[in-house]
Protein backbone atom coordinates (compact mmCIF):
# COMPACT_ATOMS: atom_id res chain seq x y z
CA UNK A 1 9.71 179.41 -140.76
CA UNK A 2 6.71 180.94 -142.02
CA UNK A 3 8.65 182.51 -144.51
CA UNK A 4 9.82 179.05 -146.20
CA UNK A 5 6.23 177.83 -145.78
CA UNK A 6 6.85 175.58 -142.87
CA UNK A 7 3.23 174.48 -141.05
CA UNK A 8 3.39 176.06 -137.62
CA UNK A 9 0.88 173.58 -135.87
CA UNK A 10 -0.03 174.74 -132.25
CA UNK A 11 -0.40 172.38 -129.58
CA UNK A 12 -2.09 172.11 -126.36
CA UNK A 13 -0.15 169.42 -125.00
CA UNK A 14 0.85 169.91 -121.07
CA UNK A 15 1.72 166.65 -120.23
CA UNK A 16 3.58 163.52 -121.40
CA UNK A 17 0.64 161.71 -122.57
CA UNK A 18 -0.61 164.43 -124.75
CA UNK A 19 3.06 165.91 -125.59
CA UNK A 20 3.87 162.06 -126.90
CA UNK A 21 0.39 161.59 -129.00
CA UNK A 22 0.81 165.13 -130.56
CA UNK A 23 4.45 164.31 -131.75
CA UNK A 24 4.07 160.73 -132.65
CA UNK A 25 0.83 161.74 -134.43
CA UNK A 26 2.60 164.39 -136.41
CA UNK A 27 5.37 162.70 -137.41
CA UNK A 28 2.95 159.40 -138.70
CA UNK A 29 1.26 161.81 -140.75
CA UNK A 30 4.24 164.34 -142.17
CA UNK A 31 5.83 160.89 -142.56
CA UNK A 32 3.25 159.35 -144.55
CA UNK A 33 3.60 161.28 -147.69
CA UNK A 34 6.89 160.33 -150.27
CA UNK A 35 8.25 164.02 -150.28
CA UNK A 36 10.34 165.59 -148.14
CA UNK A 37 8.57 167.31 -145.19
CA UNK A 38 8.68 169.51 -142.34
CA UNK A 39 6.63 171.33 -139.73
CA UNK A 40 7.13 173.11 -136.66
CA UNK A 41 5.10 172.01 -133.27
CA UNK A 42 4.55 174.77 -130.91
CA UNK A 43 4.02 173.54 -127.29
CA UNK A 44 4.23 176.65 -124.86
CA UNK A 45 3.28 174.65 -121.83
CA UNK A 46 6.01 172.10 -122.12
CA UNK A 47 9.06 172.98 -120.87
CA UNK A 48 12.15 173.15 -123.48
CA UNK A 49 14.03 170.84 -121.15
CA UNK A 50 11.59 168.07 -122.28
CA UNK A 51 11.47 168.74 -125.74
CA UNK A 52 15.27 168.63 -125.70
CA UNK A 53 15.20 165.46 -124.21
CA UNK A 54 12.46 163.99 -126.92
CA UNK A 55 14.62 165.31 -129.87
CA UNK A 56 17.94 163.82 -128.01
CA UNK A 57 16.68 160.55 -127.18
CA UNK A 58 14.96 160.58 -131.18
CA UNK A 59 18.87 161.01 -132.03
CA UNK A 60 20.40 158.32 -129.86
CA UNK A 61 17.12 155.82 -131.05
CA UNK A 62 18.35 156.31 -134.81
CA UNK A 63 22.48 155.54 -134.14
CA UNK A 64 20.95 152.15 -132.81
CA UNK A 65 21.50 149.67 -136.32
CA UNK A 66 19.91 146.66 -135.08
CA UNK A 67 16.48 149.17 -134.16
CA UNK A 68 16.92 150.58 -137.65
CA UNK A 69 16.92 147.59 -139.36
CA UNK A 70 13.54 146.89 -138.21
CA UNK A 71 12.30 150.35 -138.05
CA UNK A 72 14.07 152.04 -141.16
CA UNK A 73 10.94 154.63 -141.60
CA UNK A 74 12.79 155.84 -139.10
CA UNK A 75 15.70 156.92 -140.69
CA UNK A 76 13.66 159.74 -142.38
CA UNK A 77 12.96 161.65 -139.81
CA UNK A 78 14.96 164.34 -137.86
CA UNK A 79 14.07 166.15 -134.68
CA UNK A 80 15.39 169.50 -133.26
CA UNK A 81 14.43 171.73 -130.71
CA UNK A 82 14.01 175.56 -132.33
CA UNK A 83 16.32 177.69 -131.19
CA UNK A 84 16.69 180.20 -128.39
CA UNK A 85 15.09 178.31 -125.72
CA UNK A 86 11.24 178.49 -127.71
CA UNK A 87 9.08 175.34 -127.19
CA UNK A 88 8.61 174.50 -130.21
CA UNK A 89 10.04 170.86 -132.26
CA UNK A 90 11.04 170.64 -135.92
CA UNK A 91 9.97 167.46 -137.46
CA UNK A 92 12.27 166.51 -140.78
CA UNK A 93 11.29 164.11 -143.03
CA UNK A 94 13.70 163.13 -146.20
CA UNK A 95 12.05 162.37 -149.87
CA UNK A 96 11.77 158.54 -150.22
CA UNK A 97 13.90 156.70 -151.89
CA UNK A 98 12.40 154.66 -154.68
CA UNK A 99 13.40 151.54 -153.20
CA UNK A 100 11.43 152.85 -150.02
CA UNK A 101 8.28 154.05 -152.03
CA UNK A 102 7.78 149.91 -152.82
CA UNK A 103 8.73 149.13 -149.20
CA UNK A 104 5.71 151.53 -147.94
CA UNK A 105 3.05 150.48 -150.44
CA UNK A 106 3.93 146.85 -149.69
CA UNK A 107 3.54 147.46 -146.15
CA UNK A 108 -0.12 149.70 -146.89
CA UNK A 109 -1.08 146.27 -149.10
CA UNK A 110 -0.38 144.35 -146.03
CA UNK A 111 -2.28 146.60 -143.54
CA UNK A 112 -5.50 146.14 -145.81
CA UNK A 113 -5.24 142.30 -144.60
CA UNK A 114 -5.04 142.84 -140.97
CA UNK A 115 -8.47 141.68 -139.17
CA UNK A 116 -9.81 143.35 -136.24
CA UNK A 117 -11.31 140.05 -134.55
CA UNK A 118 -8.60 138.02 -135.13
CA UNK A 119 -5.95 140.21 -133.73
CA UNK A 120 -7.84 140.83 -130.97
CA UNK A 121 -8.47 136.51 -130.85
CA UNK A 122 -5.13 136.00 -130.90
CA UNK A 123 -3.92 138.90 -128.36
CA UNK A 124 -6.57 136.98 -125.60
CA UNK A 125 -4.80 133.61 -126.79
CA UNK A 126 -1.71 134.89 -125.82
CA UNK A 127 -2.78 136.67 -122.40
CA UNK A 128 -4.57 133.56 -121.35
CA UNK A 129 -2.05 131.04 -121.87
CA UNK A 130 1.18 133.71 -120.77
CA UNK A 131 -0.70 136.19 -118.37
CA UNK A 132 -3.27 133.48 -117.12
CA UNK A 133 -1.99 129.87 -117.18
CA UNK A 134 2.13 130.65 -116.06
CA UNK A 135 -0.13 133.31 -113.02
CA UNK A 136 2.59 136.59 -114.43
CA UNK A 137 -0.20 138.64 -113.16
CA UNK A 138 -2.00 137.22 -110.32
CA UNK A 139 -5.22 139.94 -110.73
CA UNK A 140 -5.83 138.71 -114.02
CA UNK A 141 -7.38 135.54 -113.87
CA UNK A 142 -8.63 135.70 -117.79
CA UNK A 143 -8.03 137.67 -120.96
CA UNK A 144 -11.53 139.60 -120.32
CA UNK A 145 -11.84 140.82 -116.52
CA UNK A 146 -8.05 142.46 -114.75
CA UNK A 147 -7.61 143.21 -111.71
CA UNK A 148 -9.55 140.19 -109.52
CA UNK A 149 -8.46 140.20 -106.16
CA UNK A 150 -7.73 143.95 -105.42
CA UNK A 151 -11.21 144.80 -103.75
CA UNK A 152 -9.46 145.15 -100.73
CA UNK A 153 -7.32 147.82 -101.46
CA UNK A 154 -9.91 149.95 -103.34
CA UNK A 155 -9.94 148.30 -106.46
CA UNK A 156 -12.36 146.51 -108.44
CA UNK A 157 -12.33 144.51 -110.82
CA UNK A 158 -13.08 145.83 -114.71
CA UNK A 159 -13.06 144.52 -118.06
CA UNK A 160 -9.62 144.62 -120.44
CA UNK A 161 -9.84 147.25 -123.34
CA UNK A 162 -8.59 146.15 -126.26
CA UNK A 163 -7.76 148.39 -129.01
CA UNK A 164 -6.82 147.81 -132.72
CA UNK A 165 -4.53 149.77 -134.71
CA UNK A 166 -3.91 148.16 -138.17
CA UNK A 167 -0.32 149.55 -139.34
CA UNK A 168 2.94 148.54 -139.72
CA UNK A 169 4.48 152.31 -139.49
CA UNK A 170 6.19 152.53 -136.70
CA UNK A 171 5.37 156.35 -136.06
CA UNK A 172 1.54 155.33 -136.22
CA UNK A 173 1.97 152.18 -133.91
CA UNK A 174 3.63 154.87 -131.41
CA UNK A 175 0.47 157.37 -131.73
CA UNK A 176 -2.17 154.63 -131.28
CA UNK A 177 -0.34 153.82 -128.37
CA UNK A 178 -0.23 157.20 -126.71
CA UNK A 179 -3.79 158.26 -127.87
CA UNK A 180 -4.80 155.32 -125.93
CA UNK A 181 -3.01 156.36 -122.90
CA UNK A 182 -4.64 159.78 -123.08
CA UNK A 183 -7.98 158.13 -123.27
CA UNK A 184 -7.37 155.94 -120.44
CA UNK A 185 -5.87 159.26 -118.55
CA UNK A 186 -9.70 160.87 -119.12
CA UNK A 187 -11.62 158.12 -117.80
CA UNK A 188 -12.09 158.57 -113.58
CA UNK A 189 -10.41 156.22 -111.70
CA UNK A 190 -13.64 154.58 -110.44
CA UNK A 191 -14.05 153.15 -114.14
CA UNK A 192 -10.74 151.90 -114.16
CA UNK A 193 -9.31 148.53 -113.05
């Protein structure tokens, strides 16, 4: 691989939280550029069992049309295990298609409109009247303080994180999300509600 000039990018990954931030991360950014792409992850302490699993379950995601349709960035992108057994993943990316290029600078336009406070407004909104008023969670008794009424098993109660991301890319969405489960995974448990 080094000899075709493909990135070899380490990673310390040794569990699912980091394994899925380090691969959604690296595909959102190998996927961000118009030209074909590709890179090989290293990740000696997951087992190749896993990573065969990711780059299956990658494979069955993309033969789903209806997912495609709303995720075509998608369709770019291949994953493969290297071969003979050695934990590492290929990430593909295909050149963009010029009908694509517009698609992904209309969505970057778009992201430069998103609003921190407002998302955030309207994500409360929505916990408040779903979460809240119709009780789905009955230790959440507003959009800012979770789990009221747990004292008694050890748990008290703590203020909701809320955490922007402002993309449309489906590969970024996906590393926002798992770089906030890794932070959440660092802070002790006594922090947590």
């Amino acid at each position: 691989l080094q000899i075709e000039g493909v990135p070899l990018l380490g990673c310390d990954a040794d569990q699912v939280g980091s394994l899925n931030a380090a691969m959604w991360t690296t595909m959102a950014e190998v996927g961000s550029a118009n030209d074909e792409n590709k890179v090989c992850m290293i990740l000696e302490s997951i087992p190749v069992s896993a990573l065969l699993a990711f780059a299956e379950d990658f494979t069955v995601l993309k033969t789903q049309e209806r997912l495609m349709q709303q995720l075509p960035e998608l369709r770019r992108f291949s994953v493969s295990v290297l071969g003979n057994g050695f934990p590492a993943l290929i990430i593909e990316t295909e050149k963009r298609t010029d009908e694509e290029k517009l698609l992904a600078e209309a969505h970057r336009t778009l992201e430069t409109t998103f609003d921190e406070a407002k998302t955030v407004s309207a994500l409360k909104s929505f916990i408040n009247r779903v979460v809240v008023n119709e009780n789905m969670c009955p230790y959440t008794k507003d959009a800012d303080i979770s789990a009221t009424g747990l004292e008694m098993r050890g748990v008290g109660p703590g203020a909701v994180g809320y955490r922007f991301s402002p993309t449309t890319d489906a590969c970024m969405v996906m590393s926002s999300f798992w770089n906030i489960v890794c932070e959440m995974m660092s802070v002790p448990e006594d922090e947590l509600s």
